[in-house]
C-alpha atoms as a PDB file:
ATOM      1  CA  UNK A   1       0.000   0.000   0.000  1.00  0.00           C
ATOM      2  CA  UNK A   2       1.147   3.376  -1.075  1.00  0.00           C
ATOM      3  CA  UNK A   3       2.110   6.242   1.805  1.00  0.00           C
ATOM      4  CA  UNK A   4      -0.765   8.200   2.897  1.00  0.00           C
ATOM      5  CA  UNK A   5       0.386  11.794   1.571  1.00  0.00           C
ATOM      6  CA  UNK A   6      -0.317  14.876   3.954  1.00  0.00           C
ATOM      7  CA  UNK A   7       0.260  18.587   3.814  1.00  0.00           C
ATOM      8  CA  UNK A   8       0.614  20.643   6.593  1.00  0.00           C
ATOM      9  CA  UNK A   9      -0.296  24.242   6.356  1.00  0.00           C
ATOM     10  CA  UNK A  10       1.409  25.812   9.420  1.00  0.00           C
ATOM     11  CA  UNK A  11       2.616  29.454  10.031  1.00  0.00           C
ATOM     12  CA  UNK A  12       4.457  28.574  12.896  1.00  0.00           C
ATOM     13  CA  UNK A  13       7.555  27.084  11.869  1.00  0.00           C
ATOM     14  CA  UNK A  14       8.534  25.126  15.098  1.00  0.00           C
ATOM     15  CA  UNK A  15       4.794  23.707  15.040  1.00  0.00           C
ATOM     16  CA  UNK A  16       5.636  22.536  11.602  1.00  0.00           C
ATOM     17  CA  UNK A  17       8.443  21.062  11.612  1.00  0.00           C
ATOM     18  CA  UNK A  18       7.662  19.241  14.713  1.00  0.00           C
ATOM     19  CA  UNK A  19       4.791  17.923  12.981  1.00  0.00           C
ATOM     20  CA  UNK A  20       6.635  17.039   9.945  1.00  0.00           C
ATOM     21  CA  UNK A  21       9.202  15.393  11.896  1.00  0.00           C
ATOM     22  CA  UNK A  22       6.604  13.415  13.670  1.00  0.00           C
ATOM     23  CA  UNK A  23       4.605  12.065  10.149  1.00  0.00           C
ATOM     24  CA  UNK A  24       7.936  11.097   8.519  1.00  0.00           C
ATOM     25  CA  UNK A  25       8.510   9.260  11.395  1.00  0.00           C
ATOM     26  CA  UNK A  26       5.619   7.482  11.089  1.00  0.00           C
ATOM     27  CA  UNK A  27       6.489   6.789   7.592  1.00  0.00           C
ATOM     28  CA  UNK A  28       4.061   9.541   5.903  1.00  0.00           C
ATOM     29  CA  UNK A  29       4.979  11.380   2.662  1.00  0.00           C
ATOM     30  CA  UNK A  30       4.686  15.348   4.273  1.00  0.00           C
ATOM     31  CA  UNK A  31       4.778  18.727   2.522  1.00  0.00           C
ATOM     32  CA  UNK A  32       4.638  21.625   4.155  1.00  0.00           C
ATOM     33  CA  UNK A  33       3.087  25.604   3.676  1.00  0.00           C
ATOM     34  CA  UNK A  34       3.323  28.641   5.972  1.00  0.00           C
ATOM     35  CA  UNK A  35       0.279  30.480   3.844  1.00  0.00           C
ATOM     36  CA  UNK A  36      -2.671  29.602   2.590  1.00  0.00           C
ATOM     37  CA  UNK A  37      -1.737  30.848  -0.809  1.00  0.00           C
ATOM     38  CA  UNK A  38       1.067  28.465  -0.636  1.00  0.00           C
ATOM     39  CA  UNK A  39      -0.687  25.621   0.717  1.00  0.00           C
ATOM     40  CA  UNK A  40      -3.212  25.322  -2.405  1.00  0.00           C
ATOM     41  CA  UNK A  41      -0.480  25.337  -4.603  1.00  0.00           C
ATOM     42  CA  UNK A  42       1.324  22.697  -2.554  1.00  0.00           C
ATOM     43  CA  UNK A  43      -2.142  20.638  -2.487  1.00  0.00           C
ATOM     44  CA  UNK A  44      -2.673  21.087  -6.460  1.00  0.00           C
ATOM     45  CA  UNK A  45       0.930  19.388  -7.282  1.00  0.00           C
ATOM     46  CA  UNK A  46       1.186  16.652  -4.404  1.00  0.00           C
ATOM     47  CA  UNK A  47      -2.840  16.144  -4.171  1.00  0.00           C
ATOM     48  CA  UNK A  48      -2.639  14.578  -0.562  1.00  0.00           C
ATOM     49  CA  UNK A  49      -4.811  12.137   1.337  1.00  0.00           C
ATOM     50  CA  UNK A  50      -5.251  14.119   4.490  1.00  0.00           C
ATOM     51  CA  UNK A  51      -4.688  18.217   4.629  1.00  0.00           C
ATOM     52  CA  UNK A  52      -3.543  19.708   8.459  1.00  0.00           C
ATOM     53  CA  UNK A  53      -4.784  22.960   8.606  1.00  0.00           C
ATOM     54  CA  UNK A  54      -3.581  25.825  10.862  1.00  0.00           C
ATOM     55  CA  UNK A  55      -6.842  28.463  11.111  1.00  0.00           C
ATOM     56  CA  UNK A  56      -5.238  31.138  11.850  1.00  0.00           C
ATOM     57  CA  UNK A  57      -3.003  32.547   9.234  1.00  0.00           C
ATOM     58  CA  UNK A  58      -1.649  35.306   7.727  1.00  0.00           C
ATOM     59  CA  UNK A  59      -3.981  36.828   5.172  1.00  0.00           C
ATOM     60  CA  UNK A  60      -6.774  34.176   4.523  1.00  0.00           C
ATOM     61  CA  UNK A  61      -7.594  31.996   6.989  1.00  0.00           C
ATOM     62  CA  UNK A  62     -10.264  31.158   8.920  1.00  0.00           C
ATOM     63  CA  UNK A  63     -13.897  30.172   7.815  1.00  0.00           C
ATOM     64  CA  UNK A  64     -13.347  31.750   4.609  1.00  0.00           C
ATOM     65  CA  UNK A  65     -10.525  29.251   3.923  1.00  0.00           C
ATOM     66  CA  UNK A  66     -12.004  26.023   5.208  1.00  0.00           C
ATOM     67  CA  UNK A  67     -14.845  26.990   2.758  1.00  0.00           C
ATOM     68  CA  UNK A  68     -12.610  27.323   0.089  1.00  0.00           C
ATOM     69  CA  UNK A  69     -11.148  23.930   0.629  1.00  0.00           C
ATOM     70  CA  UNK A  70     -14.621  22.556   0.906  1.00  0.00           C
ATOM     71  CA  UNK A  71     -15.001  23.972  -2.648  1.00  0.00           C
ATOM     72  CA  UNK A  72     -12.150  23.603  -4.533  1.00  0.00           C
ATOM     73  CA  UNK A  73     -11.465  19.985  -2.697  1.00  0.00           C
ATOM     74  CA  UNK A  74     -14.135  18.428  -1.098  1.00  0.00           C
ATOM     75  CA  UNK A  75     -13.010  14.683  -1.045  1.00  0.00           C
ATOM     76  CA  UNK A  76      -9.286  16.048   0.838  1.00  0.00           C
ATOM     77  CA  UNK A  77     -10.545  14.974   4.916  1.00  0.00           C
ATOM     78  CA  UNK A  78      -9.051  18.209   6.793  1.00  0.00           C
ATOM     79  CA  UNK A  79      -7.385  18.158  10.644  1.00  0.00           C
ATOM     80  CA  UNK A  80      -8.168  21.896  11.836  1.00  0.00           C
ATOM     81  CA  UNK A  81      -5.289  23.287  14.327  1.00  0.00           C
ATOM     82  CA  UNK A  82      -5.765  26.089  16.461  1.00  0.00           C
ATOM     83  CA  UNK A  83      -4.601  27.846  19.991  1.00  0.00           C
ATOM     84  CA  UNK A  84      -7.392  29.664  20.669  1.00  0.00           C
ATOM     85  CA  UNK A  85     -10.919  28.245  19.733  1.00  0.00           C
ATOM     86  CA  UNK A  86     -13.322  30.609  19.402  1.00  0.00           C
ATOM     87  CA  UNK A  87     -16.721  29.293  19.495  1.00  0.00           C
ATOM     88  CA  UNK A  88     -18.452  30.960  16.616  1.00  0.00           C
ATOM     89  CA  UNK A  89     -15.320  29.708  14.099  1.00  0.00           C
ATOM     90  CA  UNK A  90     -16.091  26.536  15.097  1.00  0.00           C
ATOM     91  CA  UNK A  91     -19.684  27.045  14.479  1.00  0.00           C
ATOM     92  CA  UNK A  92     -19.068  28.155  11.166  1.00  0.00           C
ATOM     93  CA  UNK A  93     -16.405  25.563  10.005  1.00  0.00           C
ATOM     94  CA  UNK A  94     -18.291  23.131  10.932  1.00  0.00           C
ATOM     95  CA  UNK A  95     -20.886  22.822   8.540  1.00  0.00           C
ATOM     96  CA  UNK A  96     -18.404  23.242   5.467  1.00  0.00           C
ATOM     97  CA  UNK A  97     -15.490  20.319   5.517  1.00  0.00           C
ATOM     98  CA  UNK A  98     -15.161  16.957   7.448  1.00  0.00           C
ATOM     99  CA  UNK A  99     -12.935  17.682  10.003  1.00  0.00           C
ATOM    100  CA  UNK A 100     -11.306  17.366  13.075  1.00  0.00           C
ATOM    101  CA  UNK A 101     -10.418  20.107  15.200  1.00  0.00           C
ATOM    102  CA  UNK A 102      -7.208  19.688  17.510  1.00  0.00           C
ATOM    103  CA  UNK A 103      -6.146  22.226  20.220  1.00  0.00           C
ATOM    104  CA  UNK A 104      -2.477  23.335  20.527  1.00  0.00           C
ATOM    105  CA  UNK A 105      -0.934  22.317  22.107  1.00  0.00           C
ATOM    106  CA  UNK A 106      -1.390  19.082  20.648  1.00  0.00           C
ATOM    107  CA  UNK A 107      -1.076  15.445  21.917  1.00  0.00           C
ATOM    108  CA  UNK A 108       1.352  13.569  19.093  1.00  0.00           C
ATOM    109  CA  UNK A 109      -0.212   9.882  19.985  1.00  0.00           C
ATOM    110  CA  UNK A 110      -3.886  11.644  19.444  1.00  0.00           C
ATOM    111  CA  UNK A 111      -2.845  13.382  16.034  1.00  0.00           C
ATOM    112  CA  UNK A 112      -0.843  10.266  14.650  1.00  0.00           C
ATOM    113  CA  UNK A 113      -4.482   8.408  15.257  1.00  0.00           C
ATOM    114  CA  UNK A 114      -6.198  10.857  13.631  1.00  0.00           C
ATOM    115  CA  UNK A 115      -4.087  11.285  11.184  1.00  0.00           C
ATOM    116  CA  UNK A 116      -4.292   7.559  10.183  1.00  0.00           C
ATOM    117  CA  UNK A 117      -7.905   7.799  10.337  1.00  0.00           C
ATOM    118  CA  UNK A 118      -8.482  10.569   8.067  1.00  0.00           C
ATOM    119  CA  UNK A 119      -6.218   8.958   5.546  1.00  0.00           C
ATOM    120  CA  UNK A 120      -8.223   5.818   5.666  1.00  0.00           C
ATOM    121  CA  UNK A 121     -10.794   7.862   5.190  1.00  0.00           C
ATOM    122  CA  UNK A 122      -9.244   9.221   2.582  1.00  0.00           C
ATOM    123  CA  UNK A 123      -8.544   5.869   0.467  1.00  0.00           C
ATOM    124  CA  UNK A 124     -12.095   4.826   0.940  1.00  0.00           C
ATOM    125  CA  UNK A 125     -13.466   7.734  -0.699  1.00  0.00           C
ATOM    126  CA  UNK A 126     -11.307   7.276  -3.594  1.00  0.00           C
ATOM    127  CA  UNK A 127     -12.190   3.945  -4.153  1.00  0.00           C
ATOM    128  CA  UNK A 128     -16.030   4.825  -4.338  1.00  0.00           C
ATOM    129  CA  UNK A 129     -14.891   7.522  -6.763  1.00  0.00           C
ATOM    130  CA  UNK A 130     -13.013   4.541  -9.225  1.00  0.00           C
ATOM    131  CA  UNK A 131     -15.912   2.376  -8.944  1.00  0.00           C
END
């Protein structure tokens, strides 16, 4: 079976590389964005299985973004990371994307599971799609 491809879009650069450090690791194929510019570009030439999702970043971010993912790629399962949760964000991404939100800090042994999940997730909705 082929490596479960993630991106990471993460404007803190510590946060990302410990992340990417911990998905190599665990034998995932990781790219990584600081923007969310850069991120759909990243997305459009690796096409992952599973998209990690900082919602708070410079210039757009936010609801706004997760709607645009839910537009532009709504098959791509997406792991929402934040520090601060306000309530009415999550209110309003909710609705838009299957998702997972996860509070930074973060606990690595809950994010590799869901990680794994969403990618399996991920595979299953591309088989219904070749069928």
């Amino acid at each position: 079976m082929a490596r479960a491809r993630v991106v990471v879009i993460e404007d803190e650069i510590e946060v990302a590389a410990t992340i990417l450090e911990q998905l190599t690791a665990r034998d995932y194929e990781v790219r990584t964005a600081t923007t969310a510019e850069e991120g759909l570009d990243v997305i459009e030439a690796f096409r992952p299985d599973v998209l990690l999702l900082d919602i708070s970043l410079p210039g757009l971010s936010g609801p706004g973004l997760v709607k645009i993912f839910d537009r532009v790629y709504p098959r791509l399962p997406v792991i929402v990371l934040t520090g601060a949760v306000d309530p009415r964000v999550v209110a309003q991404i909710a609705g838009h994307h299957p998702f997972h939100l996860v509070h930074k800090p973060y606990d690595p042994d809950a994010l590799d599971r869901l990680v794994a999940a969403a990618a399996d997730e991920s595979r299953v909705r591309a088989s219904r799609t070749v069928d």
